[in-house]
C-alpha atoms as a PDB file:
ATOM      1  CA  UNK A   1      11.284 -12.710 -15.392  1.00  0.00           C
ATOM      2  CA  UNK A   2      10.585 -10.544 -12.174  1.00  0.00           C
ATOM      3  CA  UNK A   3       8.004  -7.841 -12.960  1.00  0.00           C
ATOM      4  CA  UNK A   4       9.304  -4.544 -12.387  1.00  0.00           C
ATOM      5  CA  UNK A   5       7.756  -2.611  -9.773  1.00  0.00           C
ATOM      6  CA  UNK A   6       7.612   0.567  -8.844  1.00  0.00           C
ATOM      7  CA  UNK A   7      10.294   1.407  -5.731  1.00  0.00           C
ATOM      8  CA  UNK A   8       7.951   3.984  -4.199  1.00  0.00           C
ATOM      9  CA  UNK A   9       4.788   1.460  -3.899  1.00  0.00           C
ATOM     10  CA  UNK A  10       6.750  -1.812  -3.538  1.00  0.00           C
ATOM     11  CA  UNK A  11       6.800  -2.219   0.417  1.00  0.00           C
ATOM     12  CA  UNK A  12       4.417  -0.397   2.924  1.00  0.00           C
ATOM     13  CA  UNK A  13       5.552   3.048   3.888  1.00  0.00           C
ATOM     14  CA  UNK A  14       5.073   5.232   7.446  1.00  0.00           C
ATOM     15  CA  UNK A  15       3.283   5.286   9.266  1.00  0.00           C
ATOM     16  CA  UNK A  16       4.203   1.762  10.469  1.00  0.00           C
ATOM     17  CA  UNK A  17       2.082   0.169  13.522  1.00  0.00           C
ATOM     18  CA  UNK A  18       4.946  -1.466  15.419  1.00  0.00           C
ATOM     19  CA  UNK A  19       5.272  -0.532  18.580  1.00  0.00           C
ATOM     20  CA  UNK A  20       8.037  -0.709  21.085  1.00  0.00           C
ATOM     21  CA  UNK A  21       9.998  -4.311  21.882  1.00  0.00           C
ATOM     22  CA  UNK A  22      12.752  -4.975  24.463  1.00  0.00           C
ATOM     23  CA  UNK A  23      16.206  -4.839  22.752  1.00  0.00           C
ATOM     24  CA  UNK A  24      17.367  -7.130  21.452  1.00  0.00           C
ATOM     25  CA  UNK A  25      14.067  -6.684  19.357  1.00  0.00           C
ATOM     26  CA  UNK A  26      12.310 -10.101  17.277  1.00  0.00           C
ATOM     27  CA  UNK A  27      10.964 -10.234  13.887  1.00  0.00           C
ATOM     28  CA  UNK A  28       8.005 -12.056  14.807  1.00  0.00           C
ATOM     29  CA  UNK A  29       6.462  -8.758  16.431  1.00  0.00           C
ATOM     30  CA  UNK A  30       7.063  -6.280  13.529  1.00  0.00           C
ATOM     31  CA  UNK A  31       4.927  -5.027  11.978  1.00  0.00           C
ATOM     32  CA  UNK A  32       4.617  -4.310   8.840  1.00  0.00           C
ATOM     33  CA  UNK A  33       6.820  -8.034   8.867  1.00  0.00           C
ATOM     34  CA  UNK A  34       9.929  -7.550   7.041  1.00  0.00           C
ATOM     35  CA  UNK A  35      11.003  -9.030   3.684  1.00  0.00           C
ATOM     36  CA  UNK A  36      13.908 -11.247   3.825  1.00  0.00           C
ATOM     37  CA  UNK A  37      13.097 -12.349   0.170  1.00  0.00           C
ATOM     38  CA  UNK A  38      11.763 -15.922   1.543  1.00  0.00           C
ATOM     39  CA  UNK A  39       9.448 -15.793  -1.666  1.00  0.00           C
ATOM     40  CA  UNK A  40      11.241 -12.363  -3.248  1.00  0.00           C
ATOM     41  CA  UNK A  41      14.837 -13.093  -3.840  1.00  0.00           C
ATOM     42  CA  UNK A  42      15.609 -15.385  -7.031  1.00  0.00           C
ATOM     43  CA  UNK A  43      19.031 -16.781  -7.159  1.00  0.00           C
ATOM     44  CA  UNK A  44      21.509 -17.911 -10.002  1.00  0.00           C
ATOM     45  CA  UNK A  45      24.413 -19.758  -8.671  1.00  0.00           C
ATOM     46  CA  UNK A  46      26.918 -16.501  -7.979  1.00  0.00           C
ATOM     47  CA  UNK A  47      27.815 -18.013  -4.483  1.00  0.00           C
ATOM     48  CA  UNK A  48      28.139 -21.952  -5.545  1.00  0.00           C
ATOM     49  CA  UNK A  49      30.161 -23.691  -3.374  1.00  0.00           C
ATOM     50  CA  UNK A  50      31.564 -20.918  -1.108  1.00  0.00           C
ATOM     51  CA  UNK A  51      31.026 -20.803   2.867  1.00  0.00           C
ATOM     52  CA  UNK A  52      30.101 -18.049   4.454  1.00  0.00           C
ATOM     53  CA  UNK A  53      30.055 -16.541   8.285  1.00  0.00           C
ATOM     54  CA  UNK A  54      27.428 -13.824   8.923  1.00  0.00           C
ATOM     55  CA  UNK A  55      26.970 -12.430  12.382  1.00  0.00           C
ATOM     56  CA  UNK A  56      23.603 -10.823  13.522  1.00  0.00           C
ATOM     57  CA  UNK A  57      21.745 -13.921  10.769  1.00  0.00           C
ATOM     58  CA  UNK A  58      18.862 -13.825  13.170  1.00  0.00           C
ATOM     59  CA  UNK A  59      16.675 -11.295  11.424  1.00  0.00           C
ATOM     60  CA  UNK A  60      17.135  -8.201   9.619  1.00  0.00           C
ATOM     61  CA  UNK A  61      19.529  -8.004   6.961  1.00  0.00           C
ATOM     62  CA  UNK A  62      21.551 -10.828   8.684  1.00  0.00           C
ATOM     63  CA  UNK A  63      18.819 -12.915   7.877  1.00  0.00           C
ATOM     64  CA  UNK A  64      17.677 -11.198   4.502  1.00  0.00           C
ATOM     65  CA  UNK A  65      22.254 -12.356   3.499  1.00  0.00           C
ATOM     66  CA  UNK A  66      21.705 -15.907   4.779  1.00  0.00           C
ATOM     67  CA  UNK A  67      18.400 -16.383   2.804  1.00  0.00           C
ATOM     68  CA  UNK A  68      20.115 -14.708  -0.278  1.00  0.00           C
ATOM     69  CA  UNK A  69      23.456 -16.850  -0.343  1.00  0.00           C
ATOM     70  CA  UNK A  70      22.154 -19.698   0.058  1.00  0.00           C
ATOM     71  CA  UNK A  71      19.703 -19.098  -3.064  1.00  0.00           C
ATOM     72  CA  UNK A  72      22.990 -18.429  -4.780  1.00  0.00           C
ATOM     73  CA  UNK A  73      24.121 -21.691  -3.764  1.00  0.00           C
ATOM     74  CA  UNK A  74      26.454 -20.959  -0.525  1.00  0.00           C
ATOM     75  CA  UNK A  75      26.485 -22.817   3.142  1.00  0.00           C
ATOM     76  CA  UNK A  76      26.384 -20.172   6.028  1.00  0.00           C
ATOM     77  CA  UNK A  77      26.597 -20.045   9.614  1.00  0.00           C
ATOM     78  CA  UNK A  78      24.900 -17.329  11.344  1.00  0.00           C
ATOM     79  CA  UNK A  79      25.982 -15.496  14.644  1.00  0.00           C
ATOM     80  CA  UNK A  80      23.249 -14.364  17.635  1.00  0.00           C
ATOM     81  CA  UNK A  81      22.793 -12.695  20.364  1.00  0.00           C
ATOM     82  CA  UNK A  82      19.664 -15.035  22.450  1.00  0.00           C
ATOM     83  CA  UNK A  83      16.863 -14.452  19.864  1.00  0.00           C
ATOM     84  CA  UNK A  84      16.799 -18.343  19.594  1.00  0.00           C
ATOM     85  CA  UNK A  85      13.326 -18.622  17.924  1.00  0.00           C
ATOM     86  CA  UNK A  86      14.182 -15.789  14.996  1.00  0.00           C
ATOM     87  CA  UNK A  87      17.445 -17.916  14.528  1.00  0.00           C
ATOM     88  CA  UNK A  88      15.869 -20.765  14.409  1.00  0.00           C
ATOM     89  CA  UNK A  89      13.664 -19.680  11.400  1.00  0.00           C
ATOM     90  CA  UNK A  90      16.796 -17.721   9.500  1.00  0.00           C
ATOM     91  CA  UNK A  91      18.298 -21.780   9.717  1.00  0.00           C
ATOM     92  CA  UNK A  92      14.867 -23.156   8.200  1.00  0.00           C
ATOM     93  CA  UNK A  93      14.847 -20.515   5.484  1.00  0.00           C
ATOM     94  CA  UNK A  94      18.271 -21.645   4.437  1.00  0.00           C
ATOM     95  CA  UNK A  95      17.855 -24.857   4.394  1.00  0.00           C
ATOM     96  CA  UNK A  96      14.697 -24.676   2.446  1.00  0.00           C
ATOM     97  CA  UNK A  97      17.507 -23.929  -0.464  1.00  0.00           C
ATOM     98  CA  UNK A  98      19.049 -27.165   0.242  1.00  0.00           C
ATOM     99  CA  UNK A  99      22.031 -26.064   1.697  1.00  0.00           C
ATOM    100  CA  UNK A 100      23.691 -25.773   5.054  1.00  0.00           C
ATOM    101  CA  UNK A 101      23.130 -23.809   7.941  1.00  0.00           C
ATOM    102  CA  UNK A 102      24.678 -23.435  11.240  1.00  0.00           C
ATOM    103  CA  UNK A 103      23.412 -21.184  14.160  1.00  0.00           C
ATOM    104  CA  UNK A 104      25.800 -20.173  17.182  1.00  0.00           C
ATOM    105  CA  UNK A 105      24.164 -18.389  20.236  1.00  0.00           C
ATOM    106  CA  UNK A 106      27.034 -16.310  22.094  1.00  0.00           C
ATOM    107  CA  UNK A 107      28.003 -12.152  22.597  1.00  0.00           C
ATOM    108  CA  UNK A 108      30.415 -11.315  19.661  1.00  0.00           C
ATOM    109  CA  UNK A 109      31.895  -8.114  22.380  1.00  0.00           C
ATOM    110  CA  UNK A 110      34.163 -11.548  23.558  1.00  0.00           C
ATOM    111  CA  UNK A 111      37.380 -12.470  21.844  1.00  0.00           C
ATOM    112  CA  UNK A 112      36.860 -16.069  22.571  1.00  0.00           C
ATOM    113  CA  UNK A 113      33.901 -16.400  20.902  1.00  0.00           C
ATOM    114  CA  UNK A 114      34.470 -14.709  17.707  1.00  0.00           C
ATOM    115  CA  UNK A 115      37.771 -17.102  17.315  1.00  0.00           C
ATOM    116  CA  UNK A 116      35.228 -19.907  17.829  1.00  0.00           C
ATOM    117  CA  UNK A 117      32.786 -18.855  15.350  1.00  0.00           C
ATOM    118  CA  UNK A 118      35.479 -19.103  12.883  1.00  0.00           C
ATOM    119  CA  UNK A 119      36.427 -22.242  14.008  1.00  0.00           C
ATOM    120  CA  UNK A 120      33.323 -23.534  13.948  1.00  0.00           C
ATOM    121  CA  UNK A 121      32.717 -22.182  10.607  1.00  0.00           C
ATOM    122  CA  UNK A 122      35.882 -24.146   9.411  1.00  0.00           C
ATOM    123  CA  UNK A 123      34.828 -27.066  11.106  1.00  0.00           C
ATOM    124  CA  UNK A 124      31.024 -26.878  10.011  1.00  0.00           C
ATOM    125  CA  UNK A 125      31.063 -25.477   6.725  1.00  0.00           C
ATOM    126  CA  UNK A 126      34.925 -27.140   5.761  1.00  0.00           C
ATOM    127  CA  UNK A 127      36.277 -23.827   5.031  1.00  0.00           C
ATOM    128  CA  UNK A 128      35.581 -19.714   5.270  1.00  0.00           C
ATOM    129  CA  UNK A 129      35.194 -17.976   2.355  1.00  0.00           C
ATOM    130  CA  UNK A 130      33.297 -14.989   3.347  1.00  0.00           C
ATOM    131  CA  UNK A 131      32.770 -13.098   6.746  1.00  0.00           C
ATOM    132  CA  UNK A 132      29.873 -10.602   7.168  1.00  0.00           C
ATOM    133  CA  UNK A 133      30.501  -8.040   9.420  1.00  0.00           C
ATOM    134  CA  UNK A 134      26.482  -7.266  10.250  1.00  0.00           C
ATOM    135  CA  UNK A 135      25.845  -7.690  13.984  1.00  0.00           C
ATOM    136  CA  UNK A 136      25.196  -4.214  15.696  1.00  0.00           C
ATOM    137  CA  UNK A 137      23.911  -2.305  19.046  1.00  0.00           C
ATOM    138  CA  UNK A 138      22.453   1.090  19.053  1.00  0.00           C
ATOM    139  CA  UNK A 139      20.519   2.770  21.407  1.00  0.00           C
ATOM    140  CA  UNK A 140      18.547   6.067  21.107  1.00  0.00           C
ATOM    141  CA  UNK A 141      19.613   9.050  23.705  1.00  0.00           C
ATOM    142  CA  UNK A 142      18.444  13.070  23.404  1.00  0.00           C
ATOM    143  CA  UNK A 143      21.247  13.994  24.971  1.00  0.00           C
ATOM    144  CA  UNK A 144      25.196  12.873  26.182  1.00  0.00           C
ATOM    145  CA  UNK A 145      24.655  13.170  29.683  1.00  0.00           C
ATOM    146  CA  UNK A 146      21.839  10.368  29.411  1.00  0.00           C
ATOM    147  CA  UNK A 147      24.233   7.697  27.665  1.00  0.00           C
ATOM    148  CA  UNK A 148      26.568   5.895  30.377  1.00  0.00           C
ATOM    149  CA  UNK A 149      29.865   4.881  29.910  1.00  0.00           C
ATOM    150  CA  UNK A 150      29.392   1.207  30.075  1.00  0.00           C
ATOM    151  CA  UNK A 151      26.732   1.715  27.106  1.00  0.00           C
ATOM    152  CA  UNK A 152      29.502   3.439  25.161  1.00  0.00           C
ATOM    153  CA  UNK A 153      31.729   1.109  25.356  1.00  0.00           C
ATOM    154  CA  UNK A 154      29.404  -1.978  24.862  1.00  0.00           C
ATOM    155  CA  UNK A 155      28.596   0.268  21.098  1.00  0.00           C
ATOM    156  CA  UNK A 156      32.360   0.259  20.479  1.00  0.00           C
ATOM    157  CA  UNK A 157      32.604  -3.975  21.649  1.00  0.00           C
ATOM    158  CA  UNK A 158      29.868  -4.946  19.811  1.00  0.00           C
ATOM    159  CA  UNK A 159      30.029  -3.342  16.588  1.00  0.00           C
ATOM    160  CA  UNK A 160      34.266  -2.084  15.920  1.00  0.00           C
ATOM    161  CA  UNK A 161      35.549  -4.689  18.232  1.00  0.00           C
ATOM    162  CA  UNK A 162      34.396  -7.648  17.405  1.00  0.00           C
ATOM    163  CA  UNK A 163      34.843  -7.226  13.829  1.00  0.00           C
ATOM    164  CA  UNK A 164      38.701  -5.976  14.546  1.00  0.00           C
ATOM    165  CA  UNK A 165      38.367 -10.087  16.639  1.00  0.00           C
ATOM    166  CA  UNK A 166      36.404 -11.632  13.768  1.00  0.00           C
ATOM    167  CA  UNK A 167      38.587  -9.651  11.147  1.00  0.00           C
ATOM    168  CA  UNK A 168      41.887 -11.087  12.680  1.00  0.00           C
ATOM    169  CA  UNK A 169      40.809 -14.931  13.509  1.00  0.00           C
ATOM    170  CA  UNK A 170      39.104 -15.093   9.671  1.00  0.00           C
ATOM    171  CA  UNK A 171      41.998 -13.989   7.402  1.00  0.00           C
ATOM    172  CA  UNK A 172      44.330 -17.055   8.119  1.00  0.00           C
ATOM    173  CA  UNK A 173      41.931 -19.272   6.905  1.00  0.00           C
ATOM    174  CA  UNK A 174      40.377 -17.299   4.068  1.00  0.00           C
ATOM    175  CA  UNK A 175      42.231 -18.059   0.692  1.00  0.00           C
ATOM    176  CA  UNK A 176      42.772 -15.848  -2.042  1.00  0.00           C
ATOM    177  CA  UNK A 177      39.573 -15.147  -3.700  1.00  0.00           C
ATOM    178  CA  UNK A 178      37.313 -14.736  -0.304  1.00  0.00           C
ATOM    179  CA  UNK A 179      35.663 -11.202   0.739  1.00  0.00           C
ATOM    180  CA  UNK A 180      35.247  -9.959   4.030  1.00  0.00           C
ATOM    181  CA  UNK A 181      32.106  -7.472   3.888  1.00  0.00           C
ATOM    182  CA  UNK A 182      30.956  -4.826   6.823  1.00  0.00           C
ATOM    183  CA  UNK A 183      27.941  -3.102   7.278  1.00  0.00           C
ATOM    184  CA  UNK A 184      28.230   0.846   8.405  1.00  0.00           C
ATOM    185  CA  UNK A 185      25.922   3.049   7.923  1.00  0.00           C
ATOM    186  CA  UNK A 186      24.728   6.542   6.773  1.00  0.00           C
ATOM    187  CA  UNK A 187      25.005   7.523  10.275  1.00  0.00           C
ATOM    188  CA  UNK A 188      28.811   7.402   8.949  1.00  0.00           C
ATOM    189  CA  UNK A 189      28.329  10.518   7.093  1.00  0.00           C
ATOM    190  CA  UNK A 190      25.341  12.038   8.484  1.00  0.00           C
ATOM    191  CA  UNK A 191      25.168  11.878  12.343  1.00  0.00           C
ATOM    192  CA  UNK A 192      21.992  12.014  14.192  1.00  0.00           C
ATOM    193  CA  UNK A 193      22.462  13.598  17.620  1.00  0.00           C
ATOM    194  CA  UNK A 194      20.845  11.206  19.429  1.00  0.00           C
ATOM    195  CA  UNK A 195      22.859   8.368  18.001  1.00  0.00           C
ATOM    196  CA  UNK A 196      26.219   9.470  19.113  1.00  0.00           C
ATOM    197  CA  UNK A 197      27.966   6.215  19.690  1.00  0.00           C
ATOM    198  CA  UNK A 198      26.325   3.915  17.207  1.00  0.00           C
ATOM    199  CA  UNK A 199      27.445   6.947  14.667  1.00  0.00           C
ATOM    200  CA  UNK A 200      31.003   7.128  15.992  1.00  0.00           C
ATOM    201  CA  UNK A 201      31.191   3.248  15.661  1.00  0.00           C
ATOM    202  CA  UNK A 202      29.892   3.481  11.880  1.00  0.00           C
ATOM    203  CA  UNK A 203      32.596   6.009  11.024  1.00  0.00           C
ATOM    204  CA  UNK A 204      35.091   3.557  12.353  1.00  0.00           C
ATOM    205  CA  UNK A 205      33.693   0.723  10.436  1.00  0.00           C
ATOM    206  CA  UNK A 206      33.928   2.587   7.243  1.00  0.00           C
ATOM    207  CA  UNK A 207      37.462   3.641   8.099  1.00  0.00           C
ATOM    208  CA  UNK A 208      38.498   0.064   9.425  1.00  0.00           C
ATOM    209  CA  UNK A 209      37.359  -1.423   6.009  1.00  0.00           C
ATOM    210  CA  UNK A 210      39.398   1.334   3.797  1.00  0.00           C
ATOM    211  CA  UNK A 211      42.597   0.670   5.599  1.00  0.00           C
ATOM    212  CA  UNK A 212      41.697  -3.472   5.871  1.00  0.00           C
ATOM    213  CA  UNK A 213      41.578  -3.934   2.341  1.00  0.00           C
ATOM    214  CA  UNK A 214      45.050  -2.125   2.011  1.00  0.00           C
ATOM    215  CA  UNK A 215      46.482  -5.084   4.074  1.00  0.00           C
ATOM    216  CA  UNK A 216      44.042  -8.189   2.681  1.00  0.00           C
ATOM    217  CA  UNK A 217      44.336  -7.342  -0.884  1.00  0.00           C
ATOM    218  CA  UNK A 218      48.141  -8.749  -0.344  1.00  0.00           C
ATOM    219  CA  UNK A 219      46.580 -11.949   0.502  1.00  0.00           C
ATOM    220  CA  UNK A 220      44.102 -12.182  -2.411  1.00  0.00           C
ATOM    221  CA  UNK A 221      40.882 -11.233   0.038  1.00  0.00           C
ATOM    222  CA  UNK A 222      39.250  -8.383  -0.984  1.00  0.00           C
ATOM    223  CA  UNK A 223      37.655  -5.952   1.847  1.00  0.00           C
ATOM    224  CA  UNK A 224      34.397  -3.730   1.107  1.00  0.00           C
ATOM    225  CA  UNK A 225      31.346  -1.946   3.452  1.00  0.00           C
ATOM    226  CA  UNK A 226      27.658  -1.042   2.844  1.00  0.00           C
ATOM    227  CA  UNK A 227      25.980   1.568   3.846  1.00  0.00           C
ATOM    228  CA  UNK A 228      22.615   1.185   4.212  1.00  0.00           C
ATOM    229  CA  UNK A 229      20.041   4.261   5.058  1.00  0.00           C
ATOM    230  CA  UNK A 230      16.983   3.404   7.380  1.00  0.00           C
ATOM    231  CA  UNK A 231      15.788  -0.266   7.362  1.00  0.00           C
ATOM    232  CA  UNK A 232      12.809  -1.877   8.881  1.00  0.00           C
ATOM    233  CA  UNK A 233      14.066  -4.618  11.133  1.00  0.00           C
ATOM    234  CA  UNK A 234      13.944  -5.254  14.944  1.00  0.00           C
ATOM    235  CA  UNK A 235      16.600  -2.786  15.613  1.00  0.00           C
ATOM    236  CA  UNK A 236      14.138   0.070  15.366  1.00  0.00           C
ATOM    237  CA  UNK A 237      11.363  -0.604  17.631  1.00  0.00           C
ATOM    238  CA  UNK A 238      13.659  -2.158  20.128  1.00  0.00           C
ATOM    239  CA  UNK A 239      15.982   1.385  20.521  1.00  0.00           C
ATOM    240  CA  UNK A 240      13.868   3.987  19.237  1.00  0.00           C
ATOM    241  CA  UNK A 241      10.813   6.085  20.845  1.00  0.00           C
ATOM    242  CA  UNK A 242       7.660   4.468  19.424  1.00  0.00           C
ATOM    243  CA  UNK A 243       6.851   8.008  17.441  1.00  0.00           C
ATOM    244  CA  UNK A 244      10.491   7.851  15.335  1.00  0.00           C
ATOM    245  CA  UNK A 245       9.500   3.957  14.651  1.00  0.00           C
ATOM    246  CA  UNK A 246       6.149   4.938  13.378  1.00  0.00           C
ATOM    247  CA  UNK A 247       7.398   7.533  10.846  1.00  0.00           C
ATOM    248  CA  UNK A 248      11.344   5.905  10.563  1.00  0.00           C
ATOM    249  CA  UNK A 249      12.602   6.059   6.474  1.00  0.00           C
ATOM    250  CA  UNK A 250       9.741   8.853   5.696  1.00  0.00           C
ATOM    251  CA  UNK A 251      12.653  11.171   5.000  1.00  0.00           C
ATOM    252  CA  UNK A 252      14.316   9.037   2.134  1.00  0.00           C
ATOM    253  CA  UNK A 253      13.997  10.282  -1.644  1.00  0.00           C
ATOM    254  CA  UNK A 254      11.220   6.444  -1.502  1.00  0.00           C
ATOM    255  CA  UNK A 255       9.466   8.026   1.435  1.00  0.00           C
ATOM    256  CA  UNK A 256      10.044   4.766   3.480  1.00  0.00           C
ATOM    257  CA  UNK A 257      12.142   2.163   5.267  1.00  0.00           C
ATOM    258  CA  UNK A 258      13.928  -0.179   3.254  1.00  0.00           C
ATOM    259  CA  UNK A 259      13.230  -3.652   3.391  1.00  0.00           C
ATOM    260  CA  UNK A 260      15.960  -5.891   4.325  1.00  0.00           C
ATOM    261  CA  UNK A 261      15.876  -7.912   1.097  1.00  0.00           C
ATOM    262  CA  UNK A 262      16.696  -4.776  -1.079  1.00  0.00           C
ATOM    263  CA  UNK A 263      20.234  -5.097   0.634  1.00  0.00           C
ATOM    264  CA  UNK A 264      21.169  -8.357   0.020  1.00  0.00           C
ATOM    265  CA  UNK A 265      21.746  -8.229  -3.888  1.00  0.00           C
ATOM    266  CA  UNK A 266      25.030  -5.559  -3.075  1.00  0.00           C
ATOM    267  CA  UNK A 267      26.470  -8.040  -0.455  1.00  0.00           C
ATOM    268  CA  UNK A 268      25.762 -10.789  -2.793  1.00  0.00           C
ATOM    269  CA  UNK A 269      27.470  -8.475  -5.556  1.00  0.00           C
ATOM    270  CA  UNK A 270      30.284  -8.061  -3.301  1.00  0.00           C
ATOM    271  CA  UNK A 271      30.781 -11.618  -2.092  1.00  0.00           C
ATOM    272  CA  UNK A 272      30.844 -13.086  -6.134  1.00  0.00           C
ATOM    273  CA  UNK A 273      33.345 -13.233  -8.406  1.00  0.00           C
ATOM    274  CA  UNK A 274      31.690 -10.350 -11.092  1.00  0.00           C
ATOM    275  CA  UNK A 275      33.120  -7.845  -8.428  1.00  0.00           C
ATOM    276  CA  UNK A 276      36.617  -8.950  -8.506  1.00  0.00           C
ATOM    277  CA  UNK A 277      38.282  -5.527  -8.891  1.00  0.00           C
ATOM    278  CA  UNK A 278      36.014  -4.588  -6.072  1.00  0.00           C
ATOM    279  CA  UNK A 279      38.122  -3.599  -2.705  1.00  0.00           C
ATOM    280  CA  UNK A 280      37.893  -0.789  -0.381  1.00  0.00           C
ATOM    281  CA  UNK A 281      34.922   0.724  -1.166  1.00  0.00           C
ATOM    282  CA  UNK A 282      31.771   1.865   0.637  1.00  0.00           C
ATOM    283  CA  UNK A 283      28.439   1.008  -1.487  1.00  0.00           C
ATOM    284  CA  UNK A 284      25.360   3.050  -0.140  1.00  0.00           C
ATOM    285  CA  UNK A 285      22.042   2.164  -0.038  1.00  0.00           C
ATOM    286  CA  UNK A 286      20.215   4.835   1.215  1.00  0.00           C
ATOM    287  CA  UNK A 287      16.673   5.637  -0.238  1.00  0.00           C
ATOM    288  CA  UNK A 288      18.278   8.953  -1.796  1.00  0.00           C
ATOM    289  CA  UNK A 289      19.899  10.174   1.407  1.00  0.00           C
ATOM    290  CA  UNK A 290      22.898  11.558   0.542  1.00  0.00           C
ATOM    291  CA  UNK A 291      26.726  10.164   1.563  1.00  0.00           C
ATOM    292  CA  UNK A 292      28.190  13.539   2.222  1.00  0.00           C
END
């Protein structure tokens, strides 16, 4: 049995001592390091069997989702950008579990490649139960007239299309009983200025996934989103000024970041069976910040 802790005192709070990376960002150079639950995550067997497609598996709660299904007993492939080396270790985690992992290196903004991540997955895994919608680009700007409009668009490639892509090459050959899973964001529901498109792109995720499961529940596959509030992974450092990475999650109910392991019980929940009248729902995580 898992002692119970308490949430406020369980992982370090601001001021953290990371300092600024170059997007894409690696987990090796945060600090505080983040929790994946290597040691912290205890499986029971919800995911036996299935096969699962995560994009963005290199670190943060990509990797914290790869670690977790495979303790629950599923085979994943994982989706990256060109952090090779963080990859590398979400792939040993996994197969510390004893199951399989795959790692694909390629820019989800391209058609192409999403169809062949689901190919491969298919091909690698022998079948696609469960896509994670997880990759994402932000980028921090104090004002519009800063932001250009390649960078806009890139936001909307990275994180709406290639889910739409992803989305529409998966579904085929998901059978009844598979989950397709997004990540959005608070930013959904509370904007930050200075976050315009990665906000915008959230609200659209959340929207995509309401309407989705409309269309996928016909097919047996049920369709559902998280929301998570601030969490402490590469992301930060690598698009934020250094002083918003120091204090970032100080103004959640906890008083800090979450870690990315406290995430991966709800996509866990949402992949299993024990949420089978589970579709078209948003589930926040959000250290007390409210969804409104």
């Amino acid at each position: 049995m898992q002692n119970i802790q308490d949430p406020r005192e369980q992982y370090p709070k601001p001021p953290y001592q990371s300092t600024s990376q170059d997007h894409p960002g690696s987990d090796e150079q945060l600090a505080p390091h983040a929790d994946h639950g290597e040691s912290s995550y205890q499986g029971s067997g919800k995911l036996a069997g299935r096969k699962a497609l995560i994009t963005g598996g290199d670190s943060g709660i990509g990797r914290a989702v790869a670690i977790a299904f495979a303790k629950e007993g599923a085979d994943v492939l994982i989706s990256y950008l060109s952090e090779d080396r963080d990859a590398q270790e979400t792939v040993k985690q996994v197969e510390k579990t004893g199951r399989k992992a795959v790692a694909i290196r390629g820019d989800i903004q391209e058609e192409t490649h999403c169809k062949e991540l689901v190919n491969r997955a298919v091909a690698d895994l022998g079948g696609l139960d469960i896509l994670i919608n997880n990759a994402a680009f932000q980028m921090t700007h104090d004002s519009i007239q800063k932001m250009s409009s390649e960078e806009f668009e890139m936001t909307f490639r990275t994180n709406v299309f290639a889910m739409f892509y992803l989305c529409k090459a998966a579904m085929p050959q998901m059978k009844p009983g598979s989950a397709i899973i997004n990540t959005t964001s608070i930013q959904a529901y509370q904007p930050e200025p200075t976050l315009l498109a990665y906000a915008a792109t959230k609200a659209a995720i959340a929207n995509f996934t309401k309407s989705l499961a409309k269309e996928a529940i016909e097919l047996g596959i049920r369709v559902n989103a998280i929301a998570p509030g601030p969490v402490w992974t590469p992301l930060i450092p690598s698009t934020m000024p250094e002083e918003k990475t120091r204090t970032f999650g100080e103004d959640s109910l906890l008083g800090r970041a979450a870690q990315p392991v406290e995430l991966a019980p709800i996509f866990v929940l949402l992949a299993s069976q024990e949420a089978s009248y589970i579709t078209g729902m948003i589930y926040g995580a959000t250290g007390g910040k409210p969804m409104v």
